[in-house]
Protein backbone atom coordinates (compact mmCIF):
# COMPACT_ATOMS: atom_id res chain seq x y z
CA UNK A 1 -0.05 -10.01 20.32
CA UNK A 2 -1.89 -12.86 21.77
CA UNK A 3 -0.52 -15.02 18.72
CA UNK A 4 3.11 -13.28 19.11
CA UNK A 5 2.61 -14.76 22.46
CA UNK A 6 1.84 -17.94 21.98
CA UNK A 7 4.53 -18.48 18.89
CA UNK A 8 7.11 -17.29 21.75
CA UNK A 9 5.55 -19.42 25.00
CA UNK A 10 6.73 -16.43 26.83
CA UNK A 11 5.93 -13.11 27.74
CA UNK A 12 6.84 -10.61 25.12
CA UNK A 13 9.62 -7.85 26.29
CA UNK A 14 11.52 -4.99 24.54
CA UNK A 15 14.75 -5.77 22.30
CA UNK A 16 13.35 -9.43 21.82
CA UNK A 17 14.69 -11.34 18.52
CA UNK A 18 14.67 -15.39 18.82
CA UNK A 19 14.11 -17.61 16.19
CA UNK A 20 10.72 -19.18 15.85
CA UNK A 21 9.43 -22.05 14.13
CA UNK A 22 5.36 -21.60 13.06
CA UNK A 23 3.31 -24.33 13.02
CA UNK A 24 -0.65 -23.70 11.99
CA UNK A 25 -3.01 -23.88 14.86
CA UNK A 26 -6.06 -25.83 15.20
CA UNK A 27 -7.98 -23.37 13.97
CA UNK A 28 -5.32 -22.72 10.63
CA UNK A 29 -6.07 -26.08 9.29
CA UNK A 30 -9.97 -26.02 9.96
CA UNK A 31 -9.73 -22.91 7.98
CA UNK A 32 -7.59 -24.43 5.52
CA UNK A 33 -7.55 -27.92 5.41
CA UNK A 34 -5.33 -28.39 2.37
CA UNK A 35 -2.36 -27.99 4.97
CA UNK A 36 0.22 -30.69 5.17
CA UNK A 37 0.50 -32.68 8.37
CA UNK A 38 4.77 -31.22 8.84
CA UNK A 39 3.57 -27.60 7.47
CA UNK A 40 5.61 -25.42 9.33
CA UNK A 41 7.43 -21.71 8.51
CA UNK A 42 10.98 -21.11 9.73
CA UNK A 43 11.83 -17.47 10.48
CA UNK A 44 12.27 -15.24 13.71
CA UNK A 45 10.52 -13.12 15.89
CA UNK A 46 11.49 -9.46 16.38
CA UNK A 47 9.77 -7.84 19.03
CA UNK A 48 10.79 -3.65 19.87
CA UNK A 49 8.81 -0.68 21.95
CA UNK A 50 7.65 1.89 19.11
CA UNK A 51 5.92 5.22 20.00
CA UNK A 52 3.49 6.69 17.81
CA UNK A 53 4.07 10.08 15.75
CA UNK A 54 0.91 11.86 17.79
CA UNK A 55 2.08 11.18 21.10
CA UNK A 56 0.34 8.47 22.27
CA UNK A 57 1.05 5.94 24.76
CA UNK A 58 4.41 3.31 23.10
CA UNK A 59 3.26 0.17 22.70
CA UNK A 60 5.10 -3.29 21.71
CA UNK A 61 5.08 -4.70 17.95
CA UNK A 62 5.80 -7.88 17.92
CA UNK A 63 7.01 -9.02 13.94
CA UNK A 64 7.31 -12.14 12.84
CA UNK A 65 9.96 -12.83 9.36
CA UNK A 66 11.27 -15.08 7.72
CA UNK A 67 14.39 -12.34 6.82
CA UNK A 68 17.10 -14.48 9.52
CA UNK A 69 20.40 -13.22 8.37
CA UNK A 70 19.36 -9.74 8.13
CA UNK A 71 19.90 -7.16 10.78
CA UNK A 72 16.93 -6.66 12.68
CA UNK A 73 16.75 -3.18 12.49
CA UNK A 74 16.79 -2.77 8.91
CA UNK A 75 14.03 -5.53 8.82
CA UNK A 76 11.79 -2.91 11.30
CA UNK A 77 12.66 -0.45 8.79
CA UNK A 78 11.66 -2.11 5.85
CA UNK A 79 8.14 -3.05 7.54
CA UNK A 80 7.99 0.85 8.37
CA UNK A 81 6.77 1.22 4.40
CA UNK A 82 4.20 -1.36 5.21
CA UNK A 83 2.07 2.09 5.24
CA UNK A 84 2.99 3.08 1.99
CA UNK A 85 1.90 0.12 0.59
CA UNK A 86 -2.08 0.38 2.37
CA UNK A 87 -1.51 3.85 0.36
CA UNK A 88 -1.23 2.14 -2.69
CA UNK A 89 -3.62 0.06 -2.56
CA UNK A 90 -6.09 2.80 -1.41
CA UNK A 91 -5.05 4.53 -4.98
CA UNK A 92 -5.80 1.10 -7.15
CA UNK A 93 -9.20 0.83 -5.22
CA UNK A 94 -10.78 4.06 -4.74
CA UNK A 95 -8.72 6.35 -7.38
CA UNK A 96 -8.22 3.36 -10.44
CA UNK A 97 -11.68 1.49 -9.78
CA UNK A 98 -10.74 -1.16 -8.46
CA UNK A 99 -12.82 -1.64 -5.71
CA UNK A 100 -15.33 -3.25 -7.29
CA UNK A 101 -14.49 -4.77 -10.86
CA UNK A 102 -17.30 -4.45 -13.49
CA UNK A 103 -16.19 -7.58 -15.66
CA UNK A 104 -17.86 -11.06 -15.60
CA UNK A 105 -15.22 -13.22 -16.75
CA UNK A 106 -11.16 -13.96 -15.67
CA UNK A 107 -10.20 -13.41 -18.96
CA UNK A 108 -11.87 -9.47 -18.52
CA UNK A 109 -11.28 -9.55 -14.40
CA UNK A 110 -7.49 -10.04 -15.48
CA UNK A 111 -7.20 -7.01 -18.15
CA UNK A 112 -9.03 -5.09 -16.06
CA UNK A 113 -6.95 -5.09 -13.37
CA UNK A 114 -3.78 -4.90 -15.64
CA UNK A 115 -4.93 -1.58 -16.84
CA UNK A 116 -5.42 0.25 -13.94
CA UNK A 117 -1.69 -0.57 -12.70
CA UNK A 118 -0.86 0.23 -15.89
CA UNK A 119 -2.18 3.64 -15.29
CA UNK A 120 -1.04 3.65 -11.59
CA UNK A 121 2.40 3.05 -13.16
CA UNK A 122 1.63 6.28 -15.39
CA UNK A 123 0.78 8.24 -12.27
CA UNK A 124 3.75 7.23 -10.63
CA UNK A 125 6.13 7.87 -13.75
CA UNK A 126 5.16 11.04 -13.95
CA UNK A 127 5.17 11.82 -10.62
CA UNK A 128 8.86 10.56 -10.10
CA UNK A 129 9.87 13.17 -13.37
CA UNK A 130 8.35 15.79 -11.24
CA UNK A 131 9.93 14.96 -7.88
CA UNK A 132 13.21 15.03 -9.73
CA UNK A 133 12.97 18.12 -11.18
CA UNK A 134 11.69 19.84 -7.84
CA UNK A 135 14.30 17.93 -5.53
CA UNK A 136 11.34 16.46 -3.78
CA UNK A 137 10.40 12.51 -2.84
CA UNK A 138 7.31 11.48 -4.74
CA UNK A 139 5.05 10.81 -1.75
CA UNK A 140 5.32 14.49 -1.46
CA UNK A 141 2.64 15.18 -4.55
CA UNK A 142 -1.01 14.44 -4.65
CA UNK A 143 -1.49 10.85 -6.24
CA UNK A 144 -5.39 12.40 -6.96
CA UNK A 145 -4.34 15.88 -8.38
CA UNK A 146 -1.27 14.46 -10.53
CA UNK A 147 -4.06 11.34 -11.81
CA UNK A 148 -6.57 14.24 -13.16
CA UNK A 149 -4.23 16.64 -14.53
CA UNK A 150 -2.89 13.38 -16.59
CA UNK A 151 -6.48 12.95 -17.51
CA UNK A 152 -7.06 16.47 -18.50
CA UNK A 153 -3.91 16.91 -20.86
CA UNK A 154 -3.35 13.32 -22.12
CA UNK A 155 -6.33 14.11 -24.58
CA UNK A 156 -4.35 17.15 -25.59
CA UNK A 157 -0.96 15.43 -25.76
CA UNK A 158 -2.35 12.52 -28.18
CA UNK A 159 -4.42 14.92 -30.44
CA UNK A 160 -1.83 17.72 -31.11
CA UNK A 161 -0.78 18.47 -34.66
CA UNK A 162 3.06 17.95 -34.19
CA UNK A 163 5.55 17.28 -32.10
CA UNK A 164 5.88 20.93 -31.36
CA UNK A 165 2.47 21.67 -30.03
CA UNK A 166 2.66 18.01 -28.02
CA UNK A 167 5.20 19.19 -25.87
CA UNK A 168 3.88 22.67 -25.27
CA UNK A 169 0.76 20.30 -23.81
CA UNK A 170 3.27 18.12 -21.70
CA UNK A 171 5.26 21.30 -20.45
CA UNK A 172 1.84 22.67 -19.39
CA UNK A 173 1.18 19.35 -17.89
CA UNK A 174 4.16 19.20 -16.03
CA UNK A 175 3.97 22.69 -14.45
CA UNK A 176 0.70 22.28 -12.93
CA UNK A 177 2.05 18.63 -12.12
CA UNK A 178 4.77 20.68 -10.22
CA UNK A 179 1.68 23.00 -7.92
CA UNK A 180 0.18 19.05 -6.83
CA UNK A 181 2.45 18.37 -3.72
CA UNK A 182 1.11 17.69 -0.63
CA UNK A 183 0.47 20.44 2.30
CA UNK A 184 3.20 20.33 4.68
CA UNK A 185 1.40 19.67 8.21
CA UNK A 186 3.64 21.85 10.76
CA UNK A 187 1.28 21.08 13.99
CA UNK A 188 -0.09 17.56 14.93
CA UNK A 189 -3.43 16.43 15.30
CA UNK A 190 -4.73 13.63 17.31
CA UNK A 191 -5.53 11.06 14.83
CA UNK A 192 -9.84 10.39 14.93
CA UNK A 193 -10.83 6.78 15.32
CA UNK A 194 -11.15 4.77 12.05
CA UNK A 195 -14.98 4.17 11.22
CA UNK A 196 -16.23 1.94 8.07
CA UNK A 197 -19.04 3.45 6.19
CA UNK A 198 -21.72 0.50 5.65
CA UNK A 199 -22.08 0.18 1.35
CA UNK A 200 -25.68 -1.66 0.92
CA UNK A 201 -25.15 -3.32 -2.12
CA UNK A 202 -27.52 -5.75 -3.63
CA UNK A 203 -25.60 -8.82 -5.69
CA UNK A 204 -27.48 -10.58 -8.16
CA UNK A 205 -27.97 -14.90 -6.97
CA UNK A 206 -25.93 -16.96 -8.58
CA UNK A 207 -27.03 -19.18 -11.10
CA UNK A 208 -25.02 -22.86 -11.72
């Protein structure tokens, strides 16, 4: 907000949309110098009262874009899936491994990471097949139940003996696919604070 602030050199209010033009701060080009001397970023700020799902106190988000022609509440929608993206990115990290990569070179660093959202894809594929089936979105199944179900029948799928037998594997697949949505949550619950669990980890020194 204090940033939103100071990109506005006024006091931030309700229903605000102006056109803003960013310029790096003092402390953006000690951070990176590479910046050109003009560097600048032409876009608008949209600022709008929002009250959180739990009931807690409304508070002002202040978003800065560089969407200018568009209407400004379809750009606050379109930053509402902002969460669905952290979601994803929790699945290629914790779920797909890619929290911490186990390869020591780009080359290896770069197909590593192209096979887990290849397999994120997967998840999501057959996911979507699911949610079509049962008239439901896909957010609505368990990314972690659908990913080891996949697991536990792909095996199956690749080794059977004919076509025949491979789909009776992938129908199998599919209905316990069907039993992974999500619990519906009919009361709310006061959201507990977010903590970071400390991971000691011990990184070999480089060597040049």
């Amino acid at each position: 907000m204090q940033r939103a602030r100071a990109l506005a050199q006024e006091e931030l209010c309700d229903g605000m949309d102006r056109r803003i033009c960013w310029r790096p701060s003092h402390r953006d080009r000690q951070n990176h110098p590479e910046l050109p001397a003009d560097a600048c970023v032409q876009g608008r700020l949209i600022v709008r009262q929002v009250q959180p799902r739990h009931g807690e106190k409304p508070f002002l988000l202040a978003l800065f874009t560089t969407l200018v022609e568009e209407d400004s509440d379809s750009v606050l929608d379109l930053y509402g899936y902002r969460w669905n993206i952290e979601m994803d990115l929790r699945s290629l990290k914790t779920m797909l491994g890619l929290e911490q990569l186990s390869s020591t070179t780009p080359e290896m660093v770069a197909k590593e990471i192209d096979v887990a959202i290849v397999a994120y894809n997967l998840v999501r594929a057959v996911t979507c097949v699911a949610a079509q089936k049962a008239g439901l979105k896909p957010r609505q199944f368990s990314f972690t139940r659908v990913r080891n179900l996949i697991n536990a029948y792909a095996p199956m799928i690749a080794a059977a003996r004919d076509p025949r037998e491979a789909q009776h594997w992938a129908d199998t697949m599919m209905y316990y696919i069907n039993q992974a949505k999500l619990p519906r949550r009919h009361r709310k619950r006061a959201p507990y604070p977010r903590e970071v669990w400390a991971k000691p980890e011990k990184y070999p020194k480089r060597r040049d």
